[in-house]
Protein backbone atom coordinates (compact mmCIF):
# COMPACT_ATOMS: atom_id res chain seq x y z
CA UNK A 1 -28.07 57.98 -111.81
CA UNK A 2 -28.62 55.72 -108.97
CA UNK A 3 -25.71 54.64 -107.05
CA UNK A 4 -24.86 50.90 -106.34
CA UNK A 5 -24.56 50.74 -102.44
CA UNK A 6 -22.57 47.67 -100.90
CA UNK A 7 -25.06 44.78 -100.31
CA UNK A 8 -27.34 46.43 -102.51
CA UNK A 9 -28.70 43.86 -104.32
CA UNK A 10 -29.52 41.78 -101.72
CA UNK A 11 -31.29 44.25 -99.65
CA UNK A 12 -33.47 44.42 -103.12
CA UNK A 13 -34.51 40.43 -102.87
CA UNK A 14 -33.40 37.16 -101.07
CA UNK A 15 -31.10 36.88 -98.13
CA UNK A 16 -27.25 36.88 -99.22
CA UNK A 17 -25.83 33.00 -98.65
CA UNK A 18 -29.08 31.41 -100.63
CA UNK A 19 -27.79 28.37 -102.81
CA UNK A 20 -28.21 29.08 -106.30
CA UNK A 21 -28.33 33.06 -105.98
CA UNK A 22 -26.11 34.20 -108.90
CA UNK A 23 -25.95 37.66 -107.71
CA UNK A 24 -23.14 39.34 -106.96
CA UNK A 25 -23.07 40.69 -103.06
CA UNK A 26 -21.75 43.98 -103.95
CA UNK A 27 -20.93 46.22 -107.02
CA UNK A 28 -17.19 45.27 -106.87
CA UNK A 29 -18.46 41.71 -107.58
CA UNK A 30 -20.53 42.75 -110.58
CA UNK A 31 -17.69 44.72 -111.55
CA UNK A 32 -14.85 41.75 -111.48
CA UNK A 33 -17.66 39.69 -113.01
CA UNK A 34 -17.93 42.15 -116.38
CA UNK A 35 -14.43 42.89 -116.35
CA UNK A 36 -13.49 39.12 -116.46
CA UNK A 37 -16.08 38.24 -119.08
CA UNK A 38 -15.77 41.35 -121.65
CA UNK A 39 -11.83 42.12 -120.00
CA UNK A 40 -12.91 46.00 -119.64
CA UNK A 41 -10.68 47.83 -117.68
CA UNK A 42 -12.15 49.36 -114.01
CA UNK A 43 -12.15 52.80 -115.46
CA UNK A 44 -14.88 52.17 -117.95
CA UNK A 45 -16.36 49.98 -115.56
CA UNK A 46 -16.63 52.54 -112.65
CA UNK A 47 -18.16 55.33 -115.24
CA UNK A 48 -21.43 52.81 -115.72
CA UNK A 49 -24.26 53.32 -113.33
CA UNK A 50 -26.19 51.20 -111.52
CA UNK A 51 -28.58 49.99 -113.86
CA UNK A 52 -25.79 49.57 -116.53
CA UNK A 53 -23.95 47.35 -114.28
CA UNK A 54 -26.68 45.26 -113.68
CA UNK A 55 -27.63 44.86 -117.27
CA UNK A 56 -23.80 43.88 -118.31
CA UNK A 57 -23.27 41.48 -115.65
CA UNK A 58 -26.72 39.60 -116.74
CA UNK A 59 -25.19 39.76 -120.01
CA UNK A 60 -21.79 38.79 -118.95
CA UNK A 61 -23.93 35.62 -116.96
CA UNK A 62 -25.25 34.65 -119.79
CA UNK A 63 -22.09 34.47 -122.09
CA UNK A 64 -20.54 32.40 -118.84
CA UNK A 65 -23.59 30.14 -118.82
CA UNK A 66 -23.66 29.45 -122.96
CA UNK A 67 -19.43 28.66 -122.93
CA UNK A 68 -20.13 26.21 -120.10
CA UNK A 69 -22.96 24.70 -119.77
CA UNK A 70 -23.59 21.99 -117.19
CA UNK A 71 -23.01 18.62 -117.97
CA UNK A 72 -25.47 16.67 -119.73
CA UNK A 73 -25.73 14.00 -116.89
CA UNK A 74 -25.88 16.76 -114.30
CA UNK A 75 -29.65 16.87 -112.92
């Protein structure tokens, strides 16, 4: 199991601060993410690895992204 290190997932791509980056800056972001999306509580949350986190909070982007989608005149 790998462990999710703060700032992790930016040290594994862009700089933190780029426009349009929808990744969270450290696990307790991906964490609040999932939990306000799917309302688990941080116990079941903390027991997920790494890689689990990173595959529910895509999934948790996703379900944001489909319930509110940008407005049609938006460019």
């Amino acid at each position: 199991m790998r462990r999710c290190l703060p700032r992790f997932f930016y040290d594994q791509g862009r700089a933190a601060g780029v426009r349009g980056d929808d990744r969270a800056t450290d696990v307790w972001d991906l964490i609040a993410d999932i939990a306000f999306i799917f309302h688990w509580p941080l116990a079941d949350l903390r027991a997920l690895d790494c890689d689990e986190l990173l595959h529910w909070h895509e999934l948790a982007l996703d379900r944001w992204q489909k319930a509110n989608p940008p407005p049609k005149d938006a460019p």
